[in-house]
PDB file of N, CA and C in Angstrom:
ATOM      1  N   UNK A   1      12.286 -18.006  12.154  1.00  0.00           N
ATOM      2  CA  UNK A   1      12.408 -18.670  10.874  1.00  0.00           C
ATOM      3  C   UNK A   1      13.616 -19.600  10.929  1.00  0.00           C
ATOM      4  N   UNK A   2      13.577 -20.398  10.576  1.00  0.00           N
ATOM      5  CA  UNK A   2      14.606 -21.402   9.948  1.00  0.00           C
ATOM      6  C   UNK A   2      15.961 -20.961   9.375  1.00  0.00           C
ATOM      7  N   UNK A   3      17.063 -20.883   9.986  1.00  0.00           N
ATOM      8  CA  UNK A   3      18.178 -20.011   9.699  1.00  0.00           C
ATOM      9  C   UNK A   3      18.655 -20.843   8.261  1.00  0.00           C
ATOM     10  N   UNK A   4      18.681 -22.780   8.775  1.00  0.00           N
ATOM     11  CA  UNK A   4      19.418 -22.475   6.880  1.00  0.00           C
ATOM     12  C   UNK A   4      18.669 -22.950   5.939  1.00  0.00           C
ATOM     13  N   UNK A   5      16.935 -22.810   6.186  1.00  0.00           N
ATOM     14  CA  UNK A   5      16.437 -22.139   4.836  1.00  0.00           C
ATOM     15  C   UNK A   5      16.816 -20.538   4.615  1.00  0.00           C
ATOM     16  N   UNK A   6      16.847 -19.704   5.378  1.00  0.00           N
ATOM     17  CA  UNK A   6      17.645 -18.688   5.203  1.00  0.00           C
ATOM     18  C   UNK A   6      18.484 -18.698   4.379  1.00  0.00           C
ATOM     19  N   UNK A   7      19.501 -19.122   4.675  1.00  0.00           N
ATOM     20  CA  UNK A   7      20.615 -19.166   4.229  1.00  0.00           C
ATOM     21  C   UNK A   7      20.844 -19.772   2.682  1.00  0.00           C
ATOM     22  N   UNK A   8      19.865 -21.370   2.649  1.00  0.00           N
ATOM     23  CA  UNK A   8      19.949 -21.561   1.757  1.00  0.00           C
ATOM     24  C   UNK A   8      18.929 -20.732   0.063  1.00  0.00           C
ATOM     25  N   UNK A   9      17.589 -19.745   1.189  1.00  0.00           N
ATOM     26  CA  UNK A   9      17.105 -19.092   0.221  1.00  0.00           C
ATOM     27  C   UNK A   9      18.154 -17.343  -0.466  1.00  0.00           C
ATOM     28  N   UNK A  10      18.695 -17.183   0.595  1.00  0.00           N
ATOM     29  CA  UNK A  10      20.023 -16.214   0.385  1.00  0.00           C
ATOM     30  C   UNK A  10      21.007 -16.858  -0.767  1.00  0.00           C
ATOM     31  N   UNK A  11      21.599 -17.998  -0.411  1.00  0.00           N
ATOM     32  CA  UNK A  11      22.321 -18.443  -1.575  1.00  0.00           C
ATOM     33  C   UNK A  11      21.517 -18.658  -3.363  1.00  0.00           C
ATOM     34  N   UNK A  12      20.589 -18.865  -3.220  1.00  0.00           N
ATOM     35  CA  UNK A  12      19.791 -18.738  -4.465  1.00  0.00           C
ATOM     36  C   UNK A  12      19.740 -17.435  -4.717  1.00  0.00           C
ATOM     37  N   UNK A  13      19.478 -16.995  -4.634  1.00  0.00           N
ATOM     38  CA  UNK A  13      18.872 -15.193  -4.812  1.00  0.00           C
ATOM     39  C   UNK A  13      20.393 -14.922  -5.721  1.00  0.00           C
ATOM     40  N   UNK A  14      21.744 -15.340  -4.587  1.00  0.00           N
ATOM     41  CA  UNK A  14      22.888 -14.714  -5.175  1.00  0.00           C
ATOM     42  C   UNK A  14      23.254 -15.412  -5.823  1.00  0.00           C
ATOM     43  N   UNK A  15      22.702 -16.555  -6.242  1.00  0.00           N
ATOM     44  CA  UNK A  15      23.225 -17.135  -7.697  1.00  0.00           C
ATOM     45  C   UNK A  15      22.537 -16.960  -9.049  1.00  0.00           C
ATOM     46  N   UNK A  16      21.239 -15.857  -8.774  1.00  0.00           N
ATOM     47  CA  UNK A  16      20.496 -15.860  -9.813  1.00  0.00           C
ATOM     48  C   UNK A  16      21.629 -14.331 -10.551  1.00  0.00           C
ATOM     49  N   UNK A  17      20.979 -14.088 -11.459  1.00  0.00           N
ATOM     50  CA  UNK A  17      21.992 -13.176 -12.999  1.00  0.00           C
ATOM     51  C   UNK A  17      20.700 -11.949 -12.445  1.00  0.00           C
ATOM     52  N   UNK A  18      21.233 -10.990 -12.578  1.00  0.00           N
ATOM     53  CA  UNK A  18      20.262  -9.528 -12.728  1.00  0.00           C
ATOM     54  C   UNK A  18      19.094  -9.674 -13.325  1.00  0.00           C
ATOM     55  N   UNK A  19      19.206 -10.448 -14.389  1.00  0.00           N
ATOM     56  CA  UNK A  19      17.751 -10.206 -14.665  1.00  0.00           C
ATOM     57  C   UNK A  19      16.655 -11.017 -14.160  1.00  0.00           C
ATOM     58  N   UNK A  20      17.083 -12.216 -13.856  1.00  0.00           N
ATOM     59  CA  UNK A  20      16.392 -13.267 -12.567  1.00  0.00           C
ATOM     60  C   UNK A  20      15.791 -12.403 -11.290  1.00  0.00           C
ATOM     61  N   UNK A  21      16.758 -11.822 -11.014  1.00  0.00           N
ATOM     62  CA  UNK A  21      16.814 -11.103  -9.960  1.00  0.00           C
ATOM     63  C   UNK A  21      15.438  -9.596  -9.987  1.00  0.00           C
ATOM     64  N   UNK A  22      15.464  -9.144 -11.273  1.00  0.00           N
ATOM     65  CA  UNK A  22      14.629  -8.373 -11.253  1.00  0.00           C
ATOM     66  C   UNK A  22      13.339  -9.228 -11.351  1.00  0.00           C
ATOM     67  N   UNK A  23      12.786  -9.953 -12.000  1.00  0.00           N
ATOM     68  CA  UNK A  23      11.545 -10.973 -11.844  1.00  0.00           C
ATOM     69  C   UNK A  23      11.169 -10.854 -10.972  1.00  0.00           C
ATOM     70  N   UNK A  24      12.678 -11.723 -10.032  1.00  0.00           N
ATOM     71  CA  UNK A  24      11.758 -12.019  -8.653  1.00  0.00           C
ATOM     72  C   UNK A  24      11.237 -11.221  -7.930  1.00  0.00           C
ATOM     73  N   UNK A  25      11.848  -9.449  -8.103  1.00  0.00           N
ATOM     74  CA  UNK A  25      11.436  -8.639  -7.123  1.00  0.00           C
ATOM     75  C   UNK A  25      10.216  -8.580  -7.880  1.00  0.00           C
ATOM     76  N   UNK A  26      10.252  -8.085  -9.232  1.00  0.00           N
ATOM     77  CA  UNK A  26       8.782  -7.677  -9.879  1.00  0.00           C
ATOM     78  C   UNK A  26       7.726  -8.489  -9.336  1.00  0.00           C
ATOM     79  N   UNK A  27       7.932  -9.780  -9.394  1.00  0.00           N
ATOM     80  CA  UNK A  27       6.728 -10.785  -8.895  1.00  0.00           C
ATOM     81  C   UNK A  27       6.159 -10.620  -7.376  1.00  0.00           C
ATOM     82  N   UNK A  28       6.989 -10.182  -6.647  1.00  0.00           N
ATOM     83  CA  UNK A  28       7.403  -9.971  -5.495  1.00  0.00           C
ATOM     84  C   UNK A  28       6.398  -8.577  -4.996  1.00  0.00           C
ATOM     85  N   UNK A  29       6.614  -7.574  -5.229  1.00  0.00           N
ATOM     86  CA  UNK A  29       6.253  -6.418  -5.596  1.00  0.00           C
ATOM     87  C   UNK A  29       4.661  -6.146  -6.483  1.00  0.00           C
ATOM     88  N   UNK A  30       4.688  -7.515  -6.888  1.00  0.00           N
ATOM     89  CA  UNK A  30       3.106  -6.860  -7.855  1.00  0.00           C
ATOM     90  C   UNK A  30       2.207  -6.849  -7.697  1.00  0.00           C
ATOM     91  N   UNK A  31       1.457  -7.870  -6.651  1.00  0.00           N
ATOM     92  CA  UNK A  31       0.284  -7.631  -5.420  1.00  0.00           C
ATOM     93  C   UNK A  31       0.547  -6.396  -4.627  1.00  0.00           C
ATOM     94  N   UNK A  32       1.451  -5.961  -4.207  1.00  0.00           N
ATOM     95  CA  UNK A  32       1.406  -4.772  -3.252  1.00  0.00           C
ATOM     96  C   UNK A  32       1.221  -3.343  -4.498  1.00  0.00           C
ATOM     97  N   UNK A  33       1.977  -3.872  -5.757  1.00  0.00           N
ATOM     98  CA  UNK A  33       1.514  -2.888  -6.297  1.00  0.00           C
ATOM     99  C   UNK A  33       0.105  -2.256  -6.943  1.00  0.00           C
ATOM    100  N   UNK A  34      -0.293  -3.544  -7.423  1.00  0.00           N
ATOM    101  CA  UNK A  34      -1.591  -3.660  -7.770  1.00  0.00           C
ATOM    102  C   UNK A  34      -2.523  -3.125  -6.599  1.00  0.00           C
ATOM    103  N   UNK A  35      -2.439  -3.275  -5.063  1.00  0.00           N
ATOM    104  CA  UNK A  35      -2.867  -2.959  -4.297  1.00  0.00           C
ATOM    105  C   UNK A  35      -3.147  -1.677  -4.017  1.00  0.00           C
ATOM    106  N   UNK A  36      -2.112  -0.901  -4.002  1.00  0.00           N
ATOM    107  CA  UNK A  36      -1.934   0.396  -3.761  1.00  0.00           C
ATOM    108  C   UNK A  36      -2.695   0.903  -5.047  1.00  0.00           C
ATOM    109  N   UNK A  37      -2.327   0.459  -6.285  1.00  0.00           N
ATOM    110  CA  UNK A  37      -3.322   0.966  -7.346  1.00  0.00           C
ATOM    111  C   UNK A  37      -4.644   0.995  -7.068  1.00  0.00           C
ATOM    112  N   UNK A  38      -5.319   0.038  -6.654  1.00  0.00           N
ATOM    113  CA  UNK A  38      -6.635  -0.223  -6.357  1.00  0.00           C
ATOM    114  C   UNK A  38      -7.226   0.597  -5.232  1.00  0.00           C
ATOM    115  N   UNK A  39      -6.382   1.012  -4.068  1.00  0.00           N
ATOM    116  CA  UNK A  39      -7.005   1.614  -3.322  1.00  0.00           C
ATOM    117  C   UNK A  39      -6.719   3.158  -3.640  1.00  0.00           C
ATOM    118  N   UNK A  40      -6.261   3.188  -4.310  1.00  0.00           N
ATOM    119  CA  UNK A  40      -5.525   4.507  -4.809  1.00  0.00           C
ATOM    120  C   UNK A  40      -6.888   4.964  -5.828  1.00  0.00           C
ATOM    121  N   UNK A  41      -7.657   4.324  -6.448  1.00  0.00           N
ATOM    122  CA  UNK A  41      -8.783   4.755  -7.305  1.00  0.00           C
ATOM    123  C   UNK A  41      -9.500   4.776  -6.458  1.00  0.00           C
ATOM    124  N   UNK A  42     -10.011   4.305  -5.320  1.00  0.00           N
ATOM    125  CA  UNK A  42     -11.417   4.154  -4.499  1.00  0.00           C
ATOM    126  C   UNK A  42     -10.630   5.546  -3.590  1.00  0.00           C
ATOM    127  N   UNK A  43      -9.543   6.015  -3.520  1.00  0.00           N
ATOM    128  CA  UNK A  43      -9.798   7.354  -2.558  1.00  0.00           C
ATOM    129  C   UNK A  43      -9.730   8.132  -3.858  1.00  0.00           C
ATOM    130  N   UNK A  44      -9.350   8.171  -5.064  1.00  0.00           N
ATOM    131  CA  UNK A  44      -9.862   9.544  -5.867  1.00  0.00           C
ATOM    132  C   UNK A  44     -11.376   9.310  -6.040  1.00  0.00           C
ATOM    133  N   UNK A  45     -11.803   8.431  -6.227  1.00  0.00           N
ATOM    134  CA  UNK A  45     -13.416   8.624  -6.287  1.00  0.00           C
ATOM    135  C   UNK A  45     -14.045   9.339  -4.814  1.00  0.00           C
ATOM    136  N   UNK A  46     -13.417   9.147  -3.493  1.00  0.00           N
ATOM    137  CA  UNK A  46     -13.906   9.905  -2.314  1.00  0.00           C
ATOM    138  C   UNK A  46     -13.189  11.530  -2.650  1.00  0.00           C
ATOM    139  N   UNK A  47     -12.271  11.859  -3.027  1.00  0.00           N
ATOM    140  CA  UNK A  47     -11.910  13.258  -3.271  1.00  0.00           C
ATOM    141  C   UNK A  47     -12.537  13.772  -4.377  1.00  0.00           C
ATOM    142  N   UNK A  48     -12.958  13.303  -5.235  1.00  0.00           N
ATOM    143  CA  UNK A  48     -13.742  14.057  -6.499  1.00  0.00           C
ATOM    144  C   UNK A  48     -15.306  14.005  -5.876  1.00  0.00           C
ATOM    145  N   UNK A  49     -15.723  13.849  -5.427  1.00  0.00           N
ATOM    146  CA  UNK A  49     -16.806  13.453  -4.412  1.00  0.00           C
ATOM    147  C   UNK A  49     -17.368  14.338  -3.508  1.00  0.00           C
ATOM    148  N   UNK A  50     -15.817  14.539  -2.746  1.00  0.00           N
ATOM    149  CA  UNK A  50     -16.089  15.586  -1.693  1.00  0.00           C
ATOM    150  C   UNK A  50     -15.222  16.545  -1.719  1.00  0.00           C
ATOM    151  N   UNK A  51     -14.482  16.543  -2.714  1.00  0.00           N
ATOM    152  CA  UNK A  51     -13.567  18.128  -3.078  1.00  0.00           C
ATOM    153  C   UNK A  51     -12.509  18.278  -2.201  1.00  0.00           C
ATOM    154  N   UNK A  52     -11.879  17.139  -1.908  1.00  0.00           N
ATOM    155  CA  UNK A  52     -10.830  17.638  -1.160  1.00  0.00           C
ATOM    156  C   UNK A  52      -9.739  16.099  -0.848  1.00  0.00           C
ATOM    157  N   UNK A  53      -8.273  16.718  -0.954  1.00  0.00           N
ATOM    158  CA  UNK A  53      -7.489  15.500  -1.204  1.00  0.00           C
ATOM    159  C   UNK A  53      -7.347  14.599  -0.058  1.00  0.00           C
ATOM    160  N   UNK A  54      -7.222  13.085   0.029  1.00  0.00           N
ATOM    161  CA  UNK A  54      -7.580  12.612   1.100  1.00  0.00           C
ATOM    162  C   UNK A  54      -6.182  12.889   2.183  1.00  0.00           C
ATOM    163  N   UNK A  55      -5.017  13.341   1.652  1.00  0.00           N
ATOM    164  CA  UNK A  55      -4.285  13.702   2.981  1.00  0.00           C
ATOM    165  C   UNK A  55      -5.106  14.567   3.892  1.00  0.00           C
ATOM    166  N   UNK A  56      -6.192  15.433   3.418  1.00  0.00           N
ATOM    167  CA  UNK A  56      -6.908  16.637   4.031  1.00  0.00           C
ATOM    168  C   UNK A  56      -7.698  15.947   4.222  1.00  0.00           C
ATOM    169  N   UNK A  57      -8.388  15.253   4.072  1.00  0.00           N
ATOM    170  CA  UNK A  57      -9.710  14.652   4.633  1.00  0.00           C
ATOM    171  C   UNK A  57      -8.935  13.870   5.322  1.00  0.00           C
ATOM    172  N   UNK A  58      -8.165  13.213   5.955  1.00  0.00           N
ATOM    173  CA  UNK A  58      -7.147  12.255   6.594  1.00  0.00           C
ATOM    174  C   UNK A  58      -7.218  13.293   8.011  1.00  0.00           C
ATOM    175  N   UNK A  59      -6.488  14.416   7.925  1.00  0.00           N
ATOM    176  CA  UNK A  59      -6.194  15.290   9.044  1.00  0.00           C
ATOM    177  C   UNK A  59      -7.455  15.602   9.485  1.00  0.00           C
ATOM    178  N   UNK A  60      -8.331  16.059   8.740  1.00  0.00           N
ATOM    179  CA  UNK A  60      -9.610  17.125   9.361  1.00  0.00           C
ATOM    180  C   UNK A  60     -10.508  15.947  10.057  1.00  0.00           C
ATOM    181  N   UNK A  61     -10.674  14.761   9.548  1.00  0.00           N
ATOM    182  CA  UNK A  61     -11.194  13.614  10.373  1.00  0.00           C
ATOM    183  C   UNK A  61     -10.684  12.982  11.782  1.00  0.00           C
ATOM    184  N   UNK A  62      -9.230  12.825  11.191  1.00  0.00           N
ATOM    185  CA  UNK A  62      -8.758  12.538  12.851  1.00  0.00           C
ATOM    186  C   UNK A  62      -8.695  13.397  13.931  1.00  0.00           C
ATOM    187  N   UNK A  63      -8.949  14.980  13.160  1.00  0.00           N
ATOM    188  CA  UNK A  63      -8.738  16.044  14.041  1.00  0.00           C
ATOM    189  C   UNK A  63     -10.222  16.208  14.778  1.00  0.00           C
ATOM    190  N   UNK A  64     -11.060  15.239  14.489  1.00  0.00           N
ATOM    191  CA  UNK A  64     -12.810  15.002  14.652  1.00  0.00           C
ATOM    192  C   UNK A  64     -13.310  16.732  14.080  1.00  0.00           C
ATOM    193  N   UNK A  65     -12.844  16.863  12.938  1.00  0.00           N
ATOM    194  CA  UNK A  65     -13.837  18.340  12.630  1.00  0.00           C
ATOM    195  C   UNK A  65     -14.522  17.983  11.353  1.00  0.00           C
ATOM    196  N   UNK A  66     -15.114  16.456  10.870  1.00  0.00           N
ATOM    197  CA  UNK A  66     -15.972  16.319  10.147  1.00  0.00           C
ATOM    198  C   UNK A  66     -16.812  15.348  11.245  1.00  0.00           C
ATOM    199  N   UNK A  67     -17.978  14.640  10.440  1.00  0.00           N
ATOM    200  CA  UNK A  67     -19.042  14.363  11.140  1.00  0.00           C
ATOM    201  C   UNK A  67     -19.084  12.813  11.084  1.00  0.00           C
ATOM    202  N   UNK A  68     -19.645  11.659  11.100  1.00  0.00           N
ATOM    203  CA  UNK A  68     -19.805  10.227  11.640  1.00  0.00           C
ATOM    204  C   UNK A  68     -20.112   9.494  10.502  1.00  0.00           C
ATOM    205  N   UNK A  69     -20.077  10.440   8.945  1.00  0.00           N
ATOM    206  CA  UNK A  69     -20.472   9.443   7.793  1.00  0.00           C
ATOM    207  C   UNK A  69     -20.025   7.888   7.678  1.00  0.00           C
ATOM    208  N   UNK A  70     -20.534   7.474   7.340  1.00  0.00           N
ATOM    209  CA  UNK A  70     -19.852   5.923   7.172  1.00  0.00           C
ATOM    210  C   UNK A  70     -18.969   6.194   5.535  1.00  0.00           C
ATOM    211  N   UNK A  71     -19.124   7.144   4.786  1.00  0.00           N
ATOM    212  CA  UNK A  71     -17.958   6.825   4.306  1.00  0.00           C
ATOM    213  C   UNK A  71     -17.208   7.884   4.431  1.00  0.00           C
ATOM    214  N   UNK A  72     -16.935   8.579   5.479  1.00  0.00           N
ATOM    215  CA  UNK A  72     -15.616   9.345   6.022  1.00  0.00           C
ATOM    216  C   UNK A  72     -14.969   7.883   7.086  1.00  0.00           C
ATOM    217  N   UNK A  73     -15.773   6.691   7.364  1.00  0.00           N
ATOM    218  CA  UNK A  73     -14.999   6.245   8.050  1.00  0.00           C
ATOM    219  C   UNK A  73     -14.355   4.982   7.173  1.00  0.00           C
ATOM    220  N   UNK A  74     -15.004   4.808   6.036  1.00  0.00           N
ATOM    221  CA  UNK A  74     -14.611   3.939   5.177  1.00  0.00           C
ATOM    222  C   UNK A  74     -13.500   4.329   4.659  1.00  0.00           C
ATOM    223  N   UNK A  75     -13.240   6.052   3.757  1.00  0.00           N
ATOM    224  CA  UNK A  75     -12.259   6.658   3.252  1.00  0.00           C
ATOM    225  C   UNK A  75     -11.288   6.466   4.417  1.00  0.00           C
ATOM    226  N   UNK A  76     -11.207   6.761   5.960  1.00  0.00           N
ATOM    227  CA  UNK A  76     -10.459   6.515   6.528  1.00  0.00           C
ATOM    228  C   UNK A  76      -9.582   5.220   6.687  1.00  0.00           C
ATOM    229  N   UNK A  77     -10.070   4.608   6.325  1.00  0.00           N
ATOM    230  CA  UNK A  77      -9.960   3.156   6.315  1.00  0.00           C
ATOM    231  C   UNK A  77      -9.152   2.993   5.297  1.00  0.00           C
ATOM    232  N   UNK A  78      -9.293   3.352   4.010  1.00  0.00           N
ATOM    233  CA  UNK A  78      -9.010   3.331   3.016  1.00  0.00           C
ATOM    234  C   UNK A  78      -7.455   4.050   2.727  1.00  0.00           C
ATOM    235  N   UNK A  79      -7.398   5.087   2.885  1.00  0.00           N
ATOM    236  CA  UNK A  79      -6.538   6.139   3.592  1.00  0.00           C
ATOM    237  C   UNK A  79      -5.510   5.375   3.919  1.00  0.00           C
ATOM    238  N   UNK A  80      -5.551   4.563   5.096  1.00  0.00           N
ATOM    239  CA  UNK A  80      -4.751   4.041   6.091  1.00  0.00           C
ATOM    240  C   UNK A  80      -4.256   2.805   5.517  1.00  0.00           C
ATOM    241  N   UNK A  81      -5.044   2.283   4.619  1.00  0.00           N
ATOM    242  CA  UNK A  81      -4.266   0.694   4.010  1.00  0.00           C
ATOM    243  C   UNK A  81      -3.399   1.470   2.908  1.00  0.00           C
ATOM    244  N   UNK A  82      -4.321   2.722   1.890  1.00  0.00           N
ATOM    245  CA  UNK A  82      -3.183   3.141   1.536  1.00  0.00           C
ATOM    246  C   UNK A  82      -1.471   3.874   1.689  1.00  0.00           C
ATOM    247  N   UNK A  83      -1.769   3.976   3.042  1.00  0.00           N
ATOM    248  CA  UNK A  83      -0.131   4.780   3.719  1.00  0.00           C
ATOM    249  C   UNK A  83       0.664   3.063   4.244  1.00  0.00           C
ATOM    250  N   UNK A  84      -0.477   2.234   4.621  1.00  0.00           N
ATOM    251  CA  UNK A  84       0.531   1.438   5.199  1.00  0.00           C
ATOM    252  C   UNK A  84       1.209   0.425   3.873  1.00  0.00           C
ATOM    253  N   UNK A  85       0.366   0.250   2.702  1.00  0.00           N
ATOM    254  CA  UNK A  85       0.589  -0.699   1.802  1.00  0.00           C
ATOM    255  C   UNK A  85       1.931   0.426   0.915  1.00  0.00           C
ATOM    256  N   UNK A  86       1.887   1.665   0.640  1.00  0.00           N
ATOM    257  CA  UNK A  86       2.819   2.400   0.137  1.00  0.00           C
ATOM    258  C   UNK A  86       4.180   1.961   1.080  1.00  0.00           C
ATOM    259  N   UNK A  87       3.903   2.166   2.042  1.00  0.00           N
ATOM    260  CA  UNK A  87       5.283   1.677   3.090  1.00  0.00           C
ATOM    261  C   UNK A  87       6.005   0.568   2.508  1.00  0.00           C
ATOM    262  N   UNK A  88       4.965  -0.512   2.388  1.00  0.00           N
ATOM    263  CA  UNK A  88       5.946  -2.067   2.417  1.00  0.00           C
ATOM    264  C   UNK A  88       6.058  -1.795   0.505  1.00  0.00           C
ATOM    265  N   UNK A  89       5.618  -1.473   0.030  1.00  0.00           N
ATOM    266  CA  UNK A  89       5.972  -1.359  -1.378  1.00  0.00           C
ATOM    267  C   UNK A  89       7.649  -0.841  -1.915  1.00  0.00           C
ATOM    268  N   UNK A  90       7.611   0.254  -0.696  1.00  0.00           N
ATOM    269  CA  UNK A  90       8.975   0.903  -1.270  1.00  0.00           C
ATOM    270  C   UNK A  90      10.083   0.437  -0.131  1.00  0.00           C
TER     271      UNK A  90
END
């Protein structure tokens, strides 16, 4: 990256007032949050479904002791954007 857009996007940030500052993270933050929301309803609809929370359906799948459904591999899927999108959120 470009060190003094860096620099010069660093100097903005620290000239904005706290509450500027919170915006920008909020704005910043609200696709990933919205995200995690969204995938966060499509795995409770797979756990009310199949009775069991998807950290557990997470393990017992990778551990191959369920079977080739396409949506144990979808929930997996699902699963996995949700651990990685929780990451960059916080």
């Amino acid at each position: 990256m470009n060190q003094k857009l860096v620099e010069s996007l660093a100097q903005i940030i620290l000239s904005l007032s706290a509450e500027e500052r919170q915006l920008l993270e909020e704005s910043i933050q609200s696709p990933i949050a919205k995200e995690v929301k969204e995938i966060g309803e499509r795995l409770k609809r797979f756990e009310e479904t199949y009775q069991m929370s998807s950290e557990r359906f997470y393990q017992k799948f990778q551990a191959g002791e369920l079977g080739d459904s396409i949506d144990f591999f979808e929930w997996n899927t699902y699963y996995e954007m949700y651990r990685s999108a929780q990451l960059q959120a916080s």
